[in-house]
Protein backbone atom coordinates (compact mmCIF):
# COMPACT_ATOMS: atom_id res chain seq x y z
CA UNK A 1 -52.28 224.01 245.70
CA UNK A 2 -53.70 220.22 245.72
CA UNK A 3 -56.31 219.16 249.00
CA UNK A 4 -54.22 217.07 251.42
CA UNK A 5 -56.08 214.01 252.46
CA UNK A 6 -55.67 213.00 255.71
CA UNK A 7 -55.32 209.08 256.45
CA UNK A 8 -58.22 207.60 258.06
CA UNK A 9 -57.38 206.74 261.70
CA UNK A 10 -56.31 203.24 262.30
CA UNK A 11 -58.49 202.63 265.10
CA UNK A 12 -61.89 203.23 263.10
CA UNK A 13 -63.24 200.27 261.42
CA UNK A 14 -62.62 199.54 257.65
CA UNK A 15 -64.02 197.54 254.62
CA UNK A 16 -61.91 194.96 253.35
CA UNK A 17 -62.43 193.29 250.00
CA UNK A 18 -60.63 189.94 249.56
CA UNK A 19 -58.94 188.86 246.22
CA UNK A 20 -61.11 186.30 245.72
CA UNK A 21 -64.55 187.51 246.72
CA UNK A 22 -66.31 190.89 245.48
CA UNK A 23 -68.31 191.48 249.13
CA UNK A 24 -66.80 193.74 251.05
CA UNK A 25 -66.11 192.00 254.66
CA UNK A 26 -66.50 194.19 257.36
CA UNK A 27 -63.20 194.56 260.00
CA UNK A 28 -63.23 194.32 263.81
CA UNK A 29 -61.72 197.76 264.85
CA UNK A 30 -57.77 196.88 265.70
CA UNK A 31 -56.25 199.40 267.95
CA UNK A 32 -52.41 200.43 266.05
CA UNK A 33 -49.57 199.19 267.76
CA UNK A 34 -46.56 201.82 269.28
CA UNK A 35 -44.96 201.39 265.81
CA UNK A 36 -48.29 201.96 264.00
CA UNK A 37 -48.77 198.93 262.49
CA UNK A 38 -51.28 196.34 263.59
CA UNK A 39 -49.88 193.91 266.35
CA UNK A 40 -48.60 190.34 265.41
CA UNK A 41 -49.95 188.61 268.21
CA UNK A 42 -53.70 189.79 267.39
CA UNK A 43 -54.90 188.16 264.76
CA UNK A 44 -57.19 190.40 262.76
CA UNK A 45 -61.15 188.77 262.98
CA UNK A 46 -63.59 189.03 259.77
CA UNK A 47 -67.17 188.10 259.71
CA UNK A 48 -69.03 188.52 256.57
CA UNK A 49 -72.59 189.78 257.55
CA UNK A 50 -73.95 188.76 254.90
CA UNK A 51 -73.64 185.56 255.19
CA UNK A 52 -74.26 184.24 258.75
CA UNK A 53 -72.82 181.16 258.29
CA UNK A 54 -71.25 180.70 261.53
CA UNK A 55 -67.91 180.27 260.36
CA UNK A 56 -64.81 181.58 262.44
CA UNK A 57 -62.22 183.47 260.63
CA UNK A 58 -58.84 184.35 261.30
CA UNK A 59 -55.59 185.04 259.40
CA UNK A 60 -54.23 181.86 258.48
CA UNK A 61 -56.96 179.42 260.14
CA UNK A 62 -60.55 179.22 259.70
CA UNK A 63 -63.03 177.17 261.59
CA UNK A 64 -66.89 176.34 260.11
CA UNK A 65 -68.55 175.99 264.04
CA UNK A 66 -71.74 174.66 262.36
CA UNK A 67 -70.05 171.54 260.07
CA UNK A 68 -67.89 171.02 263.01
CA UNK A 69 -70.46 170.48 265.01
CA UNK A 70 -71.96 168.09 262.81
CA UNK A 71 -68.94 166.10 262.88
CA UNK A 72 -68.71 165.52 266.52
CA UNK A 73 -72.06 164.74 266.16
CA UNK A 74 -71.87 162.05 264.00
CA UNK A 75 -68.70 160.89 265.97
CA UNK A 76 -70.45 160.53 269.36
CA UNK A 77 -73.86 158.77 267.76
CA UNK A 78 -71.58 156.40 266.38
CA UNK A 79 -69.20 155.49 268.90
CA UNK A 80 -69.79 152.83 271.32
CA UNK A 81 -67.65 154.19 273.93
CA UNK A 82 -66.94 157.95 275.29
CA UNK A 83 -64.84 159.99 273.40
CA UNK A 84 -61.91 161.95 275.03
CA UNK A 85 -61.59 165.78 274.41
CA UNK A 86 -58.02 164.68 272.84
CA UNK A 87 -59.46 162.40 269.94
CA UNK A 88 -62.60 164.84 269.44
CA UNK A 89 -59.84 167.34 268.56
CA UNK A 90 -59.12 165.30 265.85
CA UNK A 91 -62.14 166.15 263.86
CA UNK A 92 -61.41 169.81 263.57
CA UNK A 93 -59.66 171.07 260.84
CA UNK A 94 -58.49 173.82 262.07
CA UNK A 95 -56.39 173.78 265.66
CA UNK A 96 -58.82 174.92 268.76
CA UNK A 97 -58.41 174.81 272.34
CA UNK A 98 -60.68 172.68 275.05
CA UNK A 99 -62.85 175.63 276.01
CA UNK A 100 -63.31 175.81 272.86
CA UNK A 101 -64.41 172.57 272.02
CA UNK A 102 -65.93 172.37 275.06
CA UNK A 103 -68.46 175.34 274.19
CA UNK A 104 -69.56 173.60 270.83
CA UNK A 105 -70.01 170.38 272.79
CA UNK A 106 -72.20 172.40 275.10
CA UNK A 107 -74.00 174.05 272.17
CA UNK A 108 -74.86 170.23 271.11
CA UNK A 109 -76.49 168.93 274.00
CA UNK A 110 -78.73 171.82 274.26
CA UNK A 111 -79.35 170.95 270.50
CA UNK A 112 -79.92 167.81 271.71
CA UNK A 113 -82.67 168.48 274.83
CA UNK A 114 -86.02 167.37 275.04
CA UNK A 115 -85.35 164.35 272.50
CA UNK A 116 -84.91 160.19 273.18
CA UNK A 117 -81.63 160.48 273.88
CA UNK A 118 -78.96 163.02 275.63
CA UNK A 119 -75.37 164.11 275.21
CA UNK A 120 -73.35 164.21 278.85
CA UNK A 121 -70.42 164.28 280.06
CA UNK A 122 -68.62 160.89 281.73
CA UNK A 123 -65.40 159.95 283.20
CA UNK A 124 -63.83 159.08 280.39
CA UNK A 125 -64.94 161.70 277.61
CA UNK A 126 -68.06 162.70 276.17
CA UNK A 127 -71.27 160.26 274.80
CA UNK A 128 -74.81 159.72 273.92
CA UNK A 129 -77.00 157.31 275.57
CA UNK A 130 -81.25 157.09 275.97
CA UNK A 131 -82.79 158.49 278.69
CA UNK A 132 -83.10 156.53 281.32
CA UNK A 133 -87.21 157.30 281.01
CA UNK A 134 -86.88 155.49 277.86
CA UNK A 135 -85.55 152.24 278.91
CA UNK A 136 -88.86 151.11 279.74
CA UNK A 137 -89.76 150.81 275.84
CA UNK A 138 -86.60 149.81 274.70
CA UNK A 139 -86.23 146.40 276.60
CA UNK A 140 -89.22 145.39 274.47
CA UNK A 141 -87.12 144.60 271.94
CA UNK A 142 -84.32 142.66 274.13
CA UNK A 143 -86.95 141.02 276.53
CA UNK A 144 -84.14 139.10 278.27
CA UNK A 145 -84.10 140.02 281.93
CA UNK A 146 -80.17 141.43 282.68
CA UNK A 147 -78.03 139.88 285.92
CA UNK A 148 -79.63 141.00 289.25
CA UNK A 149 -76.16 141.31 291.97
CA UNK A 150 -76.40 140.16 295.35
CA UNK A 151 -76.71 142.68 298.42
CA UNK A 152 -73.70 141.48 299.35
CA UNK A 153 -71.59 142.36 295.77
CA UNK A 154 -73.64 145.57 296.03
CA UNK A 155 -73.01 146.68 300.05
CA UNK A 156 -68.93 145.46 298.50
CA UNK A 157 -69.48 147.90 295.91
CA UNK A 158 -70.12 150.47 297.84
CA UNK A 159 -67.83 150.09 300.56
CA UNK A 160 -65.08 150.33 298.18
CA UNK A 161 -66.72 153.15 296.24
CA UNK A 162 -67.09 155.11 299.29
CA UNK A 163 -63.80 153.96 301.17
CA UNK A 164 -61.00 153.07 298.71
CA UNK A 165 -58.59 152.04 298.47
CA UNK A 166 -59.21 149.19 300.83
CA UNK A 167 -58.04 145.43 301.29
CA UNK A 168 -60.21 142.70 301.39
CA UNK A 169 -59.91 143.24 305.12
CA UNK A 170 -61.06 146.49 305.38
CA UNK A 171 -64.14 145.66 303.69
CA UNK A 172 -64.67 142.30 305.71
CA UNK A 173 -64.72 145.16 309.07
CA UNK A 174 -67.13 146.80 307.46
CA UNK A 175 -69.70 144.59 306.62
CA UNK A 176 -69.09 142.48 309.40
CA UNK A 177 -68.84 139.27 307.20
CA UNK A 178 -66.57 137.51 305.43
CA UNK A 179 -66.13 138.52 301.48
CA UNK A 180 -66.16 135.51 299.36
CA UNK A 181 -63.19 135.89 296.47
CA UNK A 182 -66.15 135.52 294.07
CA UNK A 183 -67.39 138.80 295.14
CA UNK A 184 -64.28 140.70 294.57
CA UNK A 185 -64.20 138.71 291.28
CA UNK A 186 -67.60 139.52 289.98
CA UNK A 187 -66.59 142.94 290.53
CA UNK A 188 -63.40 143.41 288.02
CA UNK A 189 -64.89 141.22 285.73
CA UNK A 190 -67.81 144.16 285.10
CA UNK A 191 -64.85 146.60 285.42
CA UNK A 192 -65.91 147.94 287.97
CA UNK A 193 -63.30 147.73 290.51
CA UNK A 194 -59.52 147.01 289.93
CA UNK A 195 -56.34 146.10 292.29
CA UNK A 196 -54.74 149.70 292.43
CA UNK A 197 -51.69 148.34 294.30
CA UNK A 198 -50.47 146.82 297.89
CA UNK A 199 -50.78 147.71 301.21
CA UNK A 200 -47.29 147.70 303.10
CA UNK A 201 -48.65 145.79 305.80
CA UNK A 202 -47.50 141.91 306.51
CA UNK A 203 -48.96 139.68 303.65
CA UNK A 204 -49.35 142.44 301.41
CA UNK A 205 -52.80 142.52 301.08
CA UNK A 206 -54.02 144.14 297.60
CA UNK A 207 -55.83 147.32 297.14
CA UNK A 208 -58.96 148.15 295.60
CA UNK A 209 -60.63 151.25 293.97
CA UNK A 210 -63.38 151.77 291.48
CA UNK A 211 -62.77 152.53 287.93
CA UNK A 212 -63.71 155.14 285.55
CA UNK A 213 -66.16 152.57 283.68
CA UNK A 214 -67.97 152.99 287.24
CA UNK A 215 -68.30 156.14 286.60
CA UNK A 216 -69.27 155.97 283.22
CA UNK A 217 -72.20 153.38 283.93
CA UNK A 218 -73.24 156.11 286.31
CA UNK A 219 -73.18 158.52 283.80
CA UNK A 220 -70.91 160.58 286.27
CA UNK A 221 -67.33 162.70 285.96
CA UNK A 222 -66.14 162.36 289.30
CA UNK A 223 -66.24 160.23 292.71
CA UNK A 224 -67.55 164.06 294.11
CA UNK A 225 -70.67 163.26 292.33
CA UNK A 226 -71.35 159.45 293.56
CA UNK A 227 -75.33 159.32 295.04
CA UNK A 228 -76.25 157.88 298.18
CA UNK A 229 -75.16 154.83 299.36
CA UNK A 230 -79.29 153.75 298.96
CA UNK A 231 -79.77 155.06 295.30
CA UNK A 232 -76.23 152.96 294.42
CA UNK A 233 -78.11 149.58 293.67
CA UNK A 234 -80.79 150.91 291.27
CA UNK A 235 -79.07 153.32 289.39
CA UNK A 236 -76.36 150.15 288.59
CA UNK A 237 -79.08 147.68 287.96
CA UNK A 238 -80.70 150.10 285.63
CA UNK A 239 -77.64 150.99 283.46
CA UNK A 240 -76.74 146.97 283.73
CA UNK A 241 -80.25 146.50 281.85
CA UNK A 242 -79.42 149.40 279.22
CA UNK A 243 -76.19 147.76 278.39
CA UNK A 244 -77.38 144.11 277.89
């Protein structure tokens, strides 16, 4: 009478050797499903131990975290302006989700720490920039002084930065003065405020709000993270000079 096997038990882990590659890969246990098969909608995960290459496997995609990385790297070093999470995407091979992008972009800044210049986060996507610590050594090579704004394009700054949207009016209350159109003008022509629509009110006097390049030049996400009303005016002047 011949030995009866009997199978190995479809929870325990197993040694898969690919077609194309004599190392055995090691597989992530995969619990059977009723039918005893292995589910459809859990895609079965390989790492090869003995390479530690950082690359993501599953069936049908595959994702190298490391060259990816790279990538966005050399995206966001040589872009001028911040890069959306919808055109980093675009650099993957492979389809992945925001957190997951998110993660690696995470992964690079702290890659990135204690060096001349920093990765962060911004209104309008992600970007490098120098620290503002170095700024000091880099305006030796553009010695040109940048625009100095008036307290009263500043105090108008922040008035609508803290208040918007507001009319011309409403900012005129404030302050206690008239605005000058030139003011208001000055403004939008940094991009840093915009006419965000009317006020129903006789004369329909125009709105105004900040932008997101605000934000950017403030190396901020939100309007929940705007400083002081007092720490406004240098941190403005200071990116102004960077800029130039």
């Amino acid at each position: 009478m011949s030995e009866q096997v009997e199978p190995l038990p479809q929870s325990e882990t197993q040694l898969i050797v690919r077609p194309d590659d004599s190392v055995p890969v090691r597989a992530e246990p995969v619990e059977a499903s009723p039918t005893g098969g292995t589910p459809l909608d859990s895609p079965l995960l390989c790492s090869d131990p003995s390479t530690g290459s950082g690359r993501t496997e599953s069936v049908g995609e595959e994702i190298d975290t490391q060259q990816l990385k790279r990538v966005l790297e050399a995206a966001l070093l040589t872009s001028s302006e911040p890069l959306p999470l919808a055109e980093l995407k675009k650099l993957s091979d492979a389809p992945l989700d925001n957190r997951q992008l998110e993660a690696l972009l995470e992964e690079l800044m702290q890659d990135w720490q204690g060096r001349g210049v920093e990765l962060s986060r911004v209104a309008n996507g992600w970007r490098f920039r120098a620290k503002p610590e170095m700024q000091q050594y880099l305006d030796r090579l553009n010695p040109q002084k940048p625009p100095r704004y008036s307290r009263a394009v500043l105090e108008t700054l922040a008035i609508i930065a803290y208040h918007q949207p507001v009319t011309r009016g409403d900012i005129e209350e404030i302050r206690g003065v008239v605005v000058s159109s030139q003011i208001l003008k000055t403004l939008e022509a940094r991009g840093w405020v915009e006419a965000v629509g009317t006020r129903d009110a006789p004369g329909k006097p125009e709105l105004f709000a900040t932008t997101k390049q605000l934000l950017d030049d403030l190396n901020l996400r939100a309007l929940q993270e705007l400083p002081s009303l007092q720490e406004i005016g240098a941190l403005l002047e200071q990116d102004t000079a960077a800029a130039e």
